[in-house]
N, C-alpha and C. Protein backbone atom coordinates (compact mmCIF):
# COMPACT_ATOMS: atom_id res chain seq x y z
N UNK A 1 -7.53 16.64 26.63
CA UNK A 1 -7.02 15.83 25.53
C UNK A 1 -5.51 15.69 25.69
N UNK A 2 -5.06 14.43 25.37
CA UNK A 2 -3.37 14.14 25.47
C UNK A 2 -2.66 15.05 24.27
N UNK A 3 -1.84 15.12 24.49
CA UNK A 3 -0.32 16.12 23.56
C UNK A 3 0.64 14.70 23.17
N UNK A 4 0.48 14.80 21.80
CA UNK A 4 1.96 13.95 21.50
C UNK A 4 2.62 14.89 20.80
N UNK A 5 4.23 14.96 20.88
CA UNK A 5 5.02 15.55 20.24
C UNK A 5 6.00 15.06 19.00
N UNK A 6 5.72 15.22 18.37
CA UNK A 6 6.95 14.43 17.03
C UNK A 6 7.71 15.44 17.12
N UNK A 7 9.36 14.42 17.27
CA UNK A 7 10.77 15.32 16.87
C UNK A 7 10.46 15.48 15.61
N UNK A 8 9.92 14.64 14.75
CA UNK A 8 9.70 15.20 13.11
C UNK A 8 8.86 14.85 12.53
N UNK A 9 8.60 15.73 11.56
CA UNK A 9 7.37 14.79 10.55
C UNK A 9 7.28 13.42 10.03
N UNK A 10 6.24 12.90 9.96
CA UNK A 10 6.44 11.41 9.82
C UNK A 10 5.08 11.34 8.48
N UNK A 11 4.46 10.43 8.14
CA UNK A 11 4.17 10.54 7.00
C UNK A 11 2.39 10.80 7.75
N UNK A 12 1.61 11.98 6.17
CA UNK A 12 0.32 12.19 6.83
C UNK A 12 -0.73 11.12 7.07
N UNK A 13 -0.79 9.86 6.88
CA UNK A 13 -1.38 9.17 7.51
C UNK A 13 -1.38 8.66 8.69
N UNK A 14 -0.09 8.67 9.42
CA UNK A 14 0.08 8.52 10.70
C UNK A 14 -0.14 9.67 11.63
N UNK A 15 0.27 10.69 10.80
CA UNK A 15 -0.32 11.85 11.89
C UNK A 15 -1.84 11.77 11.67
N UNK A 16 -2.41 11.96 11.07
CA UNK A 16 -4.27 11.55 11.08
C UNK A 16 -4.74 10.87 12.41
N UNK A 17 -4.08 9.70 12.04
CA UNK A 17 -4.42 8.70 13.02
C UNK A 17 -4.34 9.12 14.86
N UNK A 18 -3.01 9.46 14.86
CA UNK A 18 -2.76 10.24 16.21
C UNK A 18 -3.65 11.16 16.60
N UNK A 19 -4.16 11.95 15.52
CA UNK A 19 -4.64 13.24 15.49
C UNK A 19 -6.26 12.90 16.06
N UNK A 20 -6.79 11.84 15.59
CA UNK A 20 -7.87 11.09 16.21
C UNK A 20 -8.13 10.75 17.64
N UNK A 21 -6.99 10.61 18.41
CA UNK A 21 -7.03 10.48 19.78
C UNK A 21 -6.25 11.57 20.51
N UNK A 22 -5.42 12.10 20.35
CA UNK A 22 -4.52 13.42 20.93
C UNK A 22 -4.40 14.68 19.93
N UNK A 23 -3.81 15.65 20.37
CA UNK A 23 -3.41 16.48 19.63
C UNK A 23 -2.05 16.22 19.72
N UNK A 24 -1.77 16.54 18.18
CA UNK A 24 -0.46 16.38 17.60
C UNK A 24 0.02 17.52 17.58
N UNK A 25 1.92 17.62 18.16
CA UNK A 25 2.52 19.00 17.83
C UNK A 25 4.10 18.20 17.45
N UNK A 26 4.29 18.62 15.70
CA UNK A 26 5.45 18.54 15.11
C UNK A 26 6.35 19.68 14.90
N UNK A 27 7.12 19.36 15.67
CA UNK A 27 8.70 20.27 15.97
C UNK A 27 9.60 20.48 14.43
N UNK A 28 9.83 21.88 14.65
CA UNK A 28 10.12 22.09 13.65
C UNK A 28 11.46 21.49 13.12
N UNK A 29 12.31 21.13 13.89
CA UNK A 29 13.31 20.26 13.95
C UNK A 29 13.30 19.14 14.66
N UNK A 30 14.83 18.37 14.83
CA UNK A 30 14.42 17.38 15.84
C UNK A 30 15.80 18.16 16.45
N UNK A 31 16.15 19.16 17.10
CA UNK A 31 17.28 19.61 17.29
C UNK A 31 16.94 19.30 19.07
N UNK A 32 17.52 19.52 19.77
CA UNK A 32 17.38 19.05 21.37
C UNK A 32 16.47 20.16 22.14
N UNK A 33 17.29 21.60 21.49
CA UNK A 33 16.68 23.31 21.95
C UNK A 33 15.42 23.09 21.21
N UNK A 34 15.26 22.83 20.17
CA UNK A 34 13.14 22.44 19.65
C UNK A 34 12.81 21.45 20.13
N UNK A 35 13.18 20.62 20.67
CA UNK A 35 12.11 19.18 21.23
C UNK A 35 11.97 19.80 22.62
N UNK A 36 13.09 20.49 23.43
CA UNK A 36 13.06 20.59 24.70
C UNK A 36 11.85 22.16 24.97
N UNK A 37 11.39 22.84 24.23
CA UNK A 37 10.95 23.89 23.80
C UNK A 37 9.41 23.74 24.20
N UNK A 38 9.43 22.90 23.45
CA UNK A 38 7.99 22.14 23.43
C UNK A 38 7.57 21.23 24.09
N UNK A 39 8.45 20.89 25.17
CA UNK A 39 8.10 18.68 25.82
C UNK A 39 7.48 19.06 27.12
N UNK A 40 7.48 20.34 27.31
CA UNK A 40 7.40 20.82 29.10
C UNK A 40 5.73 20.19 29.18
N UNK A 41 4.36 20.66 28.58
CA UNK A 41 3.47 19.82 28.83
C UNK A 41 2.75 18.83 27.87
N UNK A 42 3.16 17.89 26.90
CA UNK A 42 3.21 16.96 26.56
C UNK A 42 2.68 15.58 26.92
N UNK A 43 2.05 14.62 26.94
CA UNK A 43 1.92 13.41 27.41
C UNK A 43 2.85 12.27 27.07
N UNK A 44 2.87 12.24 25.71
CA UNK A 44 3.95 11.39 24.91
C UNK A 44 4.78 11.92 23.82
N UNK A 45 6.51 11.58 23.87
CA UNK A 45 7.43 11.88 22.94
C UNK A 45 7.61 10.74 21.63
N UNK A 46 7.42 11.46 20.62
CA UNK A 46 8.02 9.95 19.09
C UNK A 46 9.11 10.46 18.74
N UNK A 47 10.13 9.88 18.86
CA UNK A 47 11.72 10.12 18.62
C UNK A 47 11.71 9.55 17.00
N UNK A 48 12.72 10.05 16.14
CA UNK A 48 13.38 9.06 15.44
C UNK A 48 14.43 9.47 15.18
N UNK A 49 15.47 9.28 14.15
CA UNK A 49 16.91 9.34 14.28
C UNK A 49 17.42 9.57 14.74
N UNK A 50 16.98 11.15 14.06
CA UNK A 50 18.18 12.65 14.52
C UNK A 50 17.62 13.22 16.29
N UNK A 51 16.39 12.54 16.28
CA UNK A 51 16.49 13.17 17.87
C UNK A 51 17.12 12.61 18.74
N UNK A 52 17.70 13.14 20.00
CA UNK A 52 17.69 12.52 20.88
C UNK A 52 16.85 13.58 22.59
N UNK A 53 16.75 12.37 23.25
CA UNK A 53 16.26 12.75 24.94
C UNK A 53 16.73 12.40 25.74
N UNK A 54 17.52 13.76 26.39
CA UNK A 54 18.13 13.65 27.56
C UNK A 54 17.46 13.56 28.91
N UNK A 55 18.59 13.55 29.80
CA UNK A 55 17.98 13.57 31.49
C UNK A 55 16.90 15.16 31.63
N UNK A 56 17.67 16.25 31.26
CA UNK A 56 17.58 17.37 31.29
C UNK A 56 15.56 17.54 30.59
N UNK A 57 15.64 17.05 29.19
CA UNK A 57 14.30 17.25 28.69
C UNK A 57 13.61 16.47 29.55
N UNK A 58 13.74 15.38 30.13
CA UNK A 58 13.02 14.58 30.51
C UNK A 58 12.03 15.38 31.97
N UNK A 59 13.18 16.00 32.57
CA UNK A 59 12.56 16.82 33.73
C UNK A 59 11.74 17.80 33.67
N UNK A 60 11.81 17.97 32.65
CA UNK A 60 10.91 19.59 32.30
C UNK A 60 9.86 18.99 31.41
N UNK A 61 9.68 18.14 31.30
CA UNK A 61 8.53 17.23 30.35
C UNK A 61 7.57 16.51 32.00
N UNK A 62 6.79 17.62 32.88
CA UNK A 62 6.18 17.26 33.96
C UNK A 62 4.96 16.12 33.71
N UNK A 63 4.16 16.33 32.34
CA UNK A 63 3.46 15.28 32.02
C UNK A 63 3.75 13.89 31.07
N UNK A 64 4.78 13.74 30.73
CA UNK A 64 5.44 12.59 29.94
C UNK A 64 5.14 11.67 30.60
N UNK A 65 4.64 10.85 30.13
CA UNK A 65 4.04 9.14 29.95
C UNK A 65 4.81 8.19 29.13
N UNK A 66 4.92 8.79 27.87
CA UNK A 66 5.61 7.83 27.28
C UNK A 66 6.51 7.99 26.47
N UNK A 67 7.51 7.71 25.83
CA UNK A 67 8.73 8.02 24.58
C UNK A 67 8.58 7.04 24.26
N UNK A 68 8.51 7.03 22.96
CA UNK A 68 8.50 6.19 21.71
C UNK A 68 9.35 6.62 20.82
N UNK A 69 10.32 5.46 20.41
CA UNK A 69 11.33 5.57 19.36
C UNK A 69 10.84 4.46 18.01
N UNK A 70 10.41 5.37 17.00
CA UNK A 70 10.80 4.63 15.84
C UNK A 70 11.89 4.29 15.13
N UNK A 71 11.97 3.20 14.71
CA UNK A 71 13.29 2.57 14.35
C UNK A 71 13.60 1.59 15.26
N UNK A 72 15.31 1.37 14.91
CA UNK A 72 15.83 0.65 15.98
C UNK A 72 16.81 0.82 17.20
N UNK A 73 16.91 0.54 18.14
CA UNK A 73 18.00 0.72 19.04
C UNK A 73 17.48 2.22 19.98
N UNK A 74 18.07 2.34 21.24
CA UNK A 74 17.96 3.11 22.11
C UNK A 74 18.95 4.32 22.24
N UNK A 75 19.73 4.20 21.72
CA UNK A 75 21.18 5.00 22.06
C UNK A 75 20.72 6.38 22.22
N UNK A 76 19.70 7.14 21.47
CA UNK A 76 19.21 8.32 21.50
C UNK A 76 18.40 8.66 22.22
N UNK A 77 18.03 7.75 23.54
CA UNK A 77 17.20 8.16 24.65
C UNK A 77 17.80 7.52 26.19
N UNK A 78 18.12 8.34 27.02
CA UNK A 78 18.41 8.46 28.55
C UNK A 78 17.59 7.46 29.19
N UNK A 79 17.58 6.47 28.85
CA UNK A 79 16.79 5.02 29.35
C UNK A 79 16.93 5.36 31.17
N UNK A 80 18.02 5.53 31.52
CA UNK A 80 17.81 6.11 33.18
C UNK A 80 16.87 6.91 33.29
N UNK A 81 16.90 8.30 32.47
CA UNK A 81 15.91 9.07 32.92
C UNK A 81 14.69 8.90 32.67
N UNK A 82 14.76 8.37 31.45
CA UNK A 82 13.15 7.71 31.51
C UNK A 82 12.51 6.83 31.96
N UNK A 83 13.39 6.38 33.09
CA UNK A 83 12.65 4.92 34.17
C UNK A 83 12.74 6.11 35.21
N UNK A 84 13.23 6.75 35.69
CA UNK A 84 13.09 7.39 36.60
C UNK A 84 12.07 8.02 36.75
N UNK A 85 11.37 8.65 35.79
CA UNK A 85 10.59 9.77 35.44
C UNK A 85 9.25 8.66 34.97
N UNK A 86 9.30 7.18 34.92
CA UNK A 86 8.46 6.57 34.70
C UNK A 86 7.95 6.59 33.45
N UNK A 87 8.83 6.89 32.67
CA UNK A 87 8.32 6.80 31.00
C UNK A 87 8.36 5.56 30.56
C-alpha cells in the first residue's frame, strides 16, 4: 500500500478520502526535522504553508513520487530537487 505524508492536518474529510487508497501519516508539525523524520519511505508529500522541501529531504525520501503543494506558488519546494529525484 502507498504512504502519503501530510506536513499538517488538513480537514477530516480529505484525510478519509486518502485514507481509502494509501495510508495516511500526519506530522506532527510541518517543521523540516518532522517532515524529514518521516519522508525516508513515503510515496507522496502534501505541503502547505508552513512547510517547506528541501534538496536534503528530498534524498532521503528513496520512494517519493510525488509532492503536492496546496495553495499557491512554489517557493517552499526545491523544484530542482524534485525534477531531479523525478517528483
Amino acid at each position: 500500500m502507498n504512504k502519503v505524508l501530510l506536513s499538517e492536518a488538513i480537514h477530516e474529510s480529505g484525510v478519509r478520502l486518502l485514507e481509502s487508497k494509501a495510508e495516511v501519516i500526519v506530522c506532527s508539525e510541518p517543521s523540516e526535522e518532522a517532515i524529514t523524520d518521516l519522508i525516508s519511505d513515503v510515496d507522496a508529500l502534501i505541503i502547505r504553508t508552513a512547510g517547506k522541501v528541501t534538496r536534503e529531504m528530498i534524498q532521503k525520501a528513496g520512494r517519493l513520487k510525488v509532492i503536492s503543494r496546496t495553495g499557491g506558488g512554489l517557493n517552499n519546494v526545491d523544484i530542482k530537487a524534485a525534477t531531479d529525484h523525478k517528483c
